[in-house]
C-alpha atoms as a PDB file:
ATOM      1  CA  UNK A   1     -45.207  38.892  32.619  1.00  0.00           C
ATOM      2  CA  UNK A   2     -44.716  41.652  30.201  1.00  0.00           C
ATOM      3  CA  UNK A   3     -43.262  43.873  33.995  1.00  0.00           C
ATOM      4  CA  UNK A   4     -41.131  41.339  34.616  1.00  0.00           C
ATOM      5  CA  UNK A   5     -39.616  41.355  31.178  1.00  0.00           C
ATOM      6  CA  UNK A   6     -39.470  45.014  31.408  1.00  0.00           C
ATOM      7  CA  UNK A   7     -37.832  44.736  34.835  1.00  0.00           C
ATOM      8  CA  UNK A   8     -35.286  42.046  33.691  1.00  0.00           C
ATOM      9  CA  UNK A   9     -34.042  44.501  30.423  1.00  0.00           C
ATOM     10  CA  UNK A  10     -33.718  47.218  32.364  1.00  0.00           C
ATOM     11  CA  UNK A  11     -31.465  45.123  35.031  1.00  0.00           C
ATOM     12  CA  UNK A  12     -29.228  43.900  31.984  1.00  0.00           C
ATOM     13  CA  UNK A  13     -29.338  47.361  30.529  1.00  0.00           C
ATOM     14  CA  UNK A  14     -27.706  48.474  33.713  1.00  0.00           C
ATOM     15  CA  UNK A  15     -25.305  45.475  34.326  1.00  0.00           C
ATOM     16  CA  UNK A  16     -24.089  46.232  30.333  1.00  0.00           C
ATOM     17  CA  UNK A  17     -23.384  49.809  31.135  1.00  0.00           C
ATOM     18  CA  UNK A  18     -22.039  49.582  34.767  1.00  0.00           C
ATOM     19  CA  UNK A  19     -20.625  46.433  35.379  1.00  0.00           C
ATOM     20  CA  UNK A  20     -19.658  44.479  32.824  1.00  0.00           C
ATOM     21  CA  UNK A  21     -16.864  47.754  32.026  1.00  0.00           C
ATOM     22  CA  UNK A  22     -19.046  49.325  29.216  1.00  0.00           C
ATOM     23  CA  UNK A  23     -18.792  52.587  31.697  1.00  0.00           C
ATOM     24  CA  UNK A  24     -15.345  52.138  32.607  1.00  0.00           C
ATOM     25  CA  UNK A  25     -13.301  53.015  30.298  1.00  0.00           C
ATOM     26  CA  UNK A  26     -14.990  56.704  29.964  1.00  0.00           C
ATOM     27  CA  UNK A  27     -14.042  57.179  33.873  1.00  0.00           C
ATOM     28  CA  UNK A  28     -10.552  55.920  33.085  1.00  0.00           C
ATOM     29  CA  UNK A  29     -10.020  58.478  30.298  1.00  0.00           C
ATOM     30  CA  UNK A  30     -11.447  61.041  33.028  1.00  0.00           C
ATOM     31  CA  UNK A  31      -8.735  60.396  35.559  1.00  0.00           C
ATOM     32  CA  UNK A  32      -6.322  61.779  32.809  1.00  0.00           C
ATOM     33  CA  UNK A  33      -8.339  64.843  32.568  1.00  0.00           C
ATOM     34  CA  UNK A  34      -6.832  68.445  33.510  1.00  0.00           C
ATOM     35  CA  UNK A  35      -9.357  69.140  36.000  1.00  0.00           C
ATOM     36  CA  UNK A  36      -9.352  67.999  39.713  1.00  0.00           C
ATOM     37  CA  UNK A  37     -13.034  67.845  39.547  1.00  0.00           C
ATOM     38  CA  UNK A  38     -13.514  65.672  36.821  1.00  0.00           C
ATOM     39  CA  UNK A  39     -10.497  63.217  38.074  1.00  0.00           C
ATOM     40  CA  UNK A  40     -12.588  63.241  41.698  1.00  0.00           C
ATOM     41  CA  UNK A  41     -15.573  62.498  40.155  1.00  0.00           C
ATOM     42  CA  UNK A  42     -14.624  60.015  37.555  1.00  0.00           C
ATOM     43  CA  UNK A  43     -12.119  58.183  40.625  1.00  0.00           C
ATOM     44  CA  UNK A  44     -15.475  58.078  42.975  1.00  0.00           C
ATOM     45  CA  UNK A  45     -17.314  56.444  40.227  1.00  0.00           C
ATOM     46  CA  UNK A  46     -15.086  54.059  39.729  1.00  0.00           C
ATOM     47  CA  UNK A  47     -15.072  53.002  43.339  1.00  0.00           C
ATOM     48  CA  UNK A  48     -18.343  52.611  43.063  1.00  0.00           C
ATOM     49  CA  UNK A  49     -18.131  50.323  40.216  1.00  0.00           C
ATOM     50  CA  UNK A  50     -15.658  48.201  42.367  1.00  0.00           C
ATOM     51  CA  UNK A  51     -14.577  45.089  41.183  1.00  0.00           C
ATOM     52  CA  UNK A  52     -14.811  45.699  37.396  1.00  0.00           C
ATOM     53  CA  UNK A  53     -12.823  48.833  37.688  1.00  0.00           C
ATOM     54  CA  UNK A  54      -9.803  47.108  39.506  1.00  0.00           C
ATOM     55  CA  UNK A  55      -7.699  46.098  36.758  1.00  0.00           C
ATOM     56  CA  UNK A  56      -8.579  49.196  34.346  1.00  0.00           C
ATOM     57  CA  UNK A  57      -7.450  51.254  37.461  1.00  0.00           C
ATOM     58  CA  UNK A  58      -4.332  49.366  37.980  1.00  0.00           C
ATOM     59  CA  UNK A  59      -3.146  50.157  34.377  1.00  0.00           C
ATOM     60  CA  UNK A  60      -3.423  53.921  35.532  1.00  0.00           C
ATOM     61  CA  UNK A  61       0.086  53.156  37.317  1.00  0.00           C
ATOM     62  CA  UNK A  62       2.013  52.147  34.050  1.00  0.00           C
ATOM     63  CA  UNK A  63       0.913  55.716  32.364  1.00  0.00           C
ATOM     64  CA  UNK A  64       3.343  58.052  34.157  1.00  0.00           C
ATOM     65  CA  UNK A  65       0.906  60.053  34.853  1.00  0.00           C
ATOM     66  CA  UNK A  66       1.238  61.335  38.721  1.00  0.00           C
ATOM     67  CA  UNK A  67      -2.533  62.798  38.392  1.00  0.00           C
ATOM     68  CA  UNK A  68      -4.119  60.401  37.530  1.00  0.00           C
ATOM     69  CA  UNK A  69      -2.198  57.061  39.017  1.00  0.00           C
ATOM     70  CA  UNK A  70      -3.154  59.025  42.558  1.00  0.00           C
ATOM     71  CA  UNK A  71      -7.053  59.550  41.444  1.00  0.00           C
ATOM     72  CA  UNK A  72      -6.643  55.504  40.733  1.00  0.00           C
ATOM     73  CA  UNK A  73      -5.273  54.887  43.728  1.00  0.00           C
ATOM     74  CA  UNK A  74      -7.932  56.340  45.771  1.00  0.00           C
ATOM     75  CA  UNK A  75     -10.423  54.309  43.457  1.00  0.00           C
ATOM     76  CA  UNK A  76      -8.378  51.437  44.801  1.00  0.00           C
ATOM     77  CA  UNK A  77      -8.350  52.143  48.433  1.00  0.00           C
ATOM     78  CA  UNK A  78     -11.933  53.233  48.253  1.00  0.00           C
ATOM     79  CA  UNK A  79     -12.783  49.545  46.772  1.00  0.00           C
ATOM     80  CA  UNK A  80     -10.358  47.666  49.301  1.00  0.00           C
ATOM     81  CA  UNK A  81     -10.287  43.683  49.249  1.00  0.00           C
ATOM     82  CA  UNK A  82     -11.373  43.233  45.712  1.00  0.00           C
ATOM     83  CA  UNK A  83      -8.166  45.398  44.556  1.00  0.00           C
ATOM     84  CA  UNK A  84      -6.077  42.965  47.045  1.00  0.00           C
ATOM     85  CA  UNK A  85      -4.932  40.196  44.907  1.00  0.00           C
ATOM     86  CA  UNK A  86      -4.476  42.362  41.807  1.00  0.00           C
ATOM     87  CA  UNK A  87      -2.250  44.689  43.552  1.00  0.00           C
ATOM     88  CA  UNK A  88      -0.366  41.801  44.921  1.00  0.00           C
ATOM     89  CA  UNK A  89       0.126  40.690  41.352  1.00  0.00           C
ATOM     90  CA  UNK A  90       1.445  44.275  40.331  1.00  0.00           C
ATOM     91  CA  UNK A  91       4.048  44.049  42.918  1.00  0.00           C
ATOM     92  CA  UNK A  92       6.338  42.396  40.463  1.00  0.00           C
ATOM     93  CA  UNK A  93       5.593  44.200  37.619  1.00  0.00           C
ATOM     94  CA  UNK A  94       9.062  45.778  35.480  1.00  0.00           C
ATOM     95  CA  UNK A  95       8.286  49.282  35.800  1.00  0.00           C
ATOM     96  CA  UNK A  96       9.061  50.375  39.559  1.00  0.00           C
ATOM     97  CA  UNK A  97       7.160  53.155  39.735  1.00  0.00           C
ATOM     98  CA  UNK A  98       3.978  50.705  38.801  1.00  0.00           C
ATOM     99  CA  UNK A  99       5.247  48.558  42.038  1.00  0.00           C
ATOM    100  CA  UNK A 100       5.413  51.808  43.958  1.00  0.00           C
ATOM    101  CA  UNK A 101       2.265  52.920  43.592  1.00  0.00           C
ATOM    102  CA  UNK A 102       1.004  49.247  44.135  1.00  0.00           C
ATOM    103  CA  UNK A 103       2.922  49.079  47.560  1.00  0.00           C
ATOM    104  CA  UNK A 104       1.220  52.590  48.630  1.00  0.00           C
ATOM    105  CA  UNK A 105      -2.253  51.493  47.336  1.00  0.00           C
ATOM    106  CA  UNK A 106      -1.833  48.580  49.137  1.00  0.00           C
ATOM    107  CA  UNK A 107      -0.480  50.000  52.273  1.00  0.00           C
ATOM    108  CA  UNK A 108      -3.497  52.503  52.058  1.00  0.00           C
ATOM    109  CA  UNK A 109      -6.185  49.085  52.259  1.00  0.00           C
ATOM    110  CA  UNK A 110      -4.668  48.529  55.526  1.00  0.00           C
ATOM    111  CA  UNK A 111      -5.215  45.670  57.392  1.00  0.00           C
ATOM    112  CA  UNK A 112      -6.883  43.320  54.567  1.00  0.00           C
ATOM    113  CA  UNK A 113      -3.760  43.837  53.162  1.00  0.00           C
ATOM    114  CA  UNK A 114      -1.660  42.380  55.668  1.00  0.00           C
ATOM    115  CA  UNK A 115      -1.415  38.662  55.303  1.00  0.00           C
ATOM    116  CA  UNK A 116      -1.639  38.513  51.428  1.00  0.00           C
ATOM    117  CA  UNK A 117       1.780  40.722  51.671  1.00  0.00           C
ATOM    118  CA  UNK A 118       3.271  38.598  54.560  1.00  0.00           C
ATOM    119  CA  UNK A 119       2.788  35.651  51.844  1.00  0.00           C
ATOM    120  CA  UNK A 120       4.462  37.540  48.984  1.00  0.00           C
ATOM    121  CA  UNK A 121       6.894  38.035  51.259  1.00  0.00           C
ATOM    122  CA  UNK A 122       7.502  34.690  51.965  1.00  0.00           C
ATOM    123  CA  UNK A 123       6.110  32.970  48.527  1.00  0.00           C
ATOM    124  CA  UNK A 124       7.159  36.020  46.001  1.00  0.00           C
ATOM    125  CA  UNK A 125       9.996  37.078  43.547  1.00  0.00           C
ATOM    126  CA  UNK A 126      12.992  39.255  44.413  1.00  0.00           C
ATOM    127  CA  UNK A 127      11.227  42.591  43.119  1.00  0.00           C
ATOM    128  CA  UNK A 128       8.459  41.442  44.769  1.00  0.00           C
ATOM    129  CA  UNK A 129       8.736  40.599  47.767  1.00  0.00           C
ATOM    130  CA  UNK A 130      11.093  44.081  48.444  1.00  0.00           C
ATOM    131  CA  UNK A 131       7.214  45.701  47.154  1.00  0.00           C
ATOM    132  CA  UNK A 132       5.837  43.699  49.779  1.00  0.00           C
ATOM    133  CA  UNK A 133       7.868  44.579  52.589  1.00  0.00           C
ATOM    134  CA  UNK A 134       8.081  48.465  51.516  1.00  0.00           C
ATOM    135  CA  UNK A 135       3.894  48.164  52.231  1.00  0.00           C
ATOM    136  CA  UNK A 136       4.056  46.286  55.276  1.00  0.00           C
ATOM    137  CA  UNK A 137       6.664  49.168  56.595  1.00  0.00           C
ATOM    138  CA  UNK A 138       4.592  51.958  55.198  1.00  0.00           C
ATOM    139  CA  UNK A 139       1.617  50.192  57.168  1.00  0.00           C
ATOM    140  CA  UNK A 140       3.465  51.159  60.602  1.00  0.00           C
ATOM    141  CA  UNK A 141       2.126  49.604  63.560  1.00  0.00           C
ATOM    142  CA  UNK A 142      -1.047  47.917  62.185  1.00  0.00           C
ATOM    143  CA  UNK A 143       1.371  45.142  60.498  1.00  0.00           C
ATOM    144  CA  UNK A 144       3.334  44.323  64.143  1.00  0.00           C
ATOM    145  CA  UNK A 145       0.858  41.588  65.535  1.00  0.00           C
ATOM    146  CA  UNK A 146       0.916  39.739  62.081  1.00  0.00           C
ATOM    147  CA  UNK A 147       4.466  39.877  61.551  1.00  0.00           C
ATOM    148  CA  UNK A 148       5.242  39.185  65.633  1.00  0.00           C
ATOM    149  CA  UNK A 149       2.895  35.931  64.957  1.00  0.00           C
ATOM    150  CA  UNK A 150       4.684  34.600  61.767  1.00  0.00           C
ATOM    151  CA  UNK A 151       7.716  35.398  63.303  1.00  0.00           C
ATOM    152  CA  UNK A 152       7.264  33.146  66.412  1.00  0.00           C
ATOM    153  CA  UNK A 153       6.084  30.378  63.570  1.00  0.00           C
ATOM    154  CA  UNK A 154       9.424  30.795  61.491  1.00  0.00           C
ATOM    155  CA  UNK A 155      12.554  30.213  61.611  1.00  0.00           C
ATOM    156  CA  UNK A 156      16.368  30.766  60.056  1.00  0.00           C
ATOM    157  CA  UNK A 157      15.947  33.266  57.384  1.00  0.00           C
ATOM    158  CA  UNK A 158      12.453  34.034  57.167  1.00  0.00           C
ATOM    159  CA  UNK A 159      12.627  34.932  60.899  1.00  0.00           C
ATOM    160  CA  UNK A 160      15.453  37.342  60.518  1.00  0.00           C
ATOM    161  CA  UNK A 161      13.552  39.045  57.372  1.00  0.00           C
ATOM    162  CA  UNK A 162      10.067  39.561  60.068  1.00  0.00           C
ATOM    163  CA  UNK A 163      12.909  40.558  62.756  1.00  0.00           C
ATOM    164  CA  UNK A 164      14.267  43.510  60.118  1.00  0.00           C
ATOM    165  CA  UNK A 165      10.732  44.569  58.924  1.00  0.00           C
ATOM    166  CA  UNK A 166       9.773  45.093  62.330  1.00  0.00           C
ATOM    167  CA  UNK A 167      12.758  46.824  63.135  1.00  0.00           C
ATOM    168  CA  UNK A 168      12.390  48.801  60.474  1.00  0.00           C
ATOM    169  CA  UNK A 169       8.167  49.917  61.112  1.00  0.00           C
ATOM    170  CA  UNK A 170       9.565  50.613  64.667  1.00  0.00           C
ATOM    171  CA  UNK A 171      12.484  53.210  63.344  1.00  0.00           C
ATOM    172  CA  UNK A 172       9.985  54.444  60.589  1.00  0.00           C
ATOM    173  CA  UNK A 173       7.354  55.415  63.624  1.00  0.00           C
ATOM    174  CA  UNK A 174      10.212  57.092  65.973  1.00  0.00           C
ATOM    175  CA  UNK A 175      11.114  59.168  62.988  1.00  0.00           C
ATOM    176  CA  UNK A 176       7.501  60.364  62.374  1.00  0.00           C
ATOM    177  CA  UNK A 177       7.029  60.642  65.844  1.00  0.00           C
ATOM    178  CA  UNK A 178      10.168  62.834  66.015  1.00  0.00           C
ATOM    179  CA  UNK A 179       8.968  64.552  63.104  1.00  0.00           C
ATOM    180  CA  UNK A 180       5.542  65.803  64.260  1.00  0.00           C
ATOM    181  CA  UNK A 181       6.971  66.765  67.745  1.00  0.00           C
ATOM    182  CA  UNK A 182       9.777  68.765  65.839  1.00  0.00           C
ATOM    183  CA  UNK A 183       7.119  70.433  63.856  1.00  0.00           C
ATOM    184  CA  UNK A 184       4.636  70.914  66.801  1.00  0.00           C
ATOM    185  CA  UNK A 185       7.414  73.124  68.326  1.00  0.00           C
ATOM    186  CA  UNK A 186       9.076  74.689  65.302  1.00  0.00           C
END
């Protein structure tokens, strides 16, 4: 008995410091430090973490701060799904450099990301539904089949916007492609 009670304070002691955010904030103030090291470190933690560390992270982007909204970025695409929603919800916030890094953090998930953006495309606000399609775009080729499928569901408007996004992924991919073979010869 007296084990288990051992075992069971040591399991809260860890959920207090870990999970719950009591170790958190510390890697949050760390993505703001001067050295790359630290802001690795403290960003890989916070991965780790996962979940908890999804909002904290997301109020990186509304610092200005190019160093560290990156390190939180790569928090967030380390910790994929559970940053999902939350980034979707950023999408409309007022600043548009917090949107922009939402969009690229979201376009960084990848495919989980996909159909949550395709509804804030459809479902969204103004501001955010230009976030959404600016991640779908950024998401190249890996967003065609979803958007070909809604498209083929849709019609009227709503088709024509899923007609211009994929218009616009296929011109974004000639240009890169253009790009790398320029720079492969230059």
């Amino acid at each position: 008995m007296l084990l288990l009670a051992g075992a069971l304070c040591v399991l809260a002691a860890t959920f207090a410091c870990g999970c719950a955010g009591g170790g958190v904030q510390p890697l949050i103030d760390d993505l703001y430090s001067d050295d790359a090291a630290t802001q690795k470190a403290a960003a890989e933690e916070l991965a780790n973490i996962g979940t908890p560390a999804v909002e904290p992270l997301i109020g990186v982007f509304s610092s200005g701060d190019q160093s560290a909204s990156m390190w939180a970025a790569t928090a967030l695409c380390q910790i994929g799904d559970a940053a999902i929603d939350p980034l979707i919800g950023t999408l409309e916030a007022p600043a548009e450099e917090e949107r922009m890094w939402a969009a690229n953090t979201l376009a960084c998930i990848g495919r989980p990301a996909i159909l949550p953006l395709i509804n804030e495309v459809e479902t969204g606000t103004t501001v955010s539904k230009e976030s959404a399609k600016v991640a779908l775009i950024k998401m190249g080729t890996d967003a065609v089949p979803a958007l070909q499928q809604r498209m083929a569901v849709v019609g009227g408007e709503k088709k024509a916007t899923y007609q211009a996004l994929l218009q616009s992924i296929y011109f974004t991919e000639q240009l890169r492609a253009g790009n790398a073979s320029g720079t492969a010869g230059g």
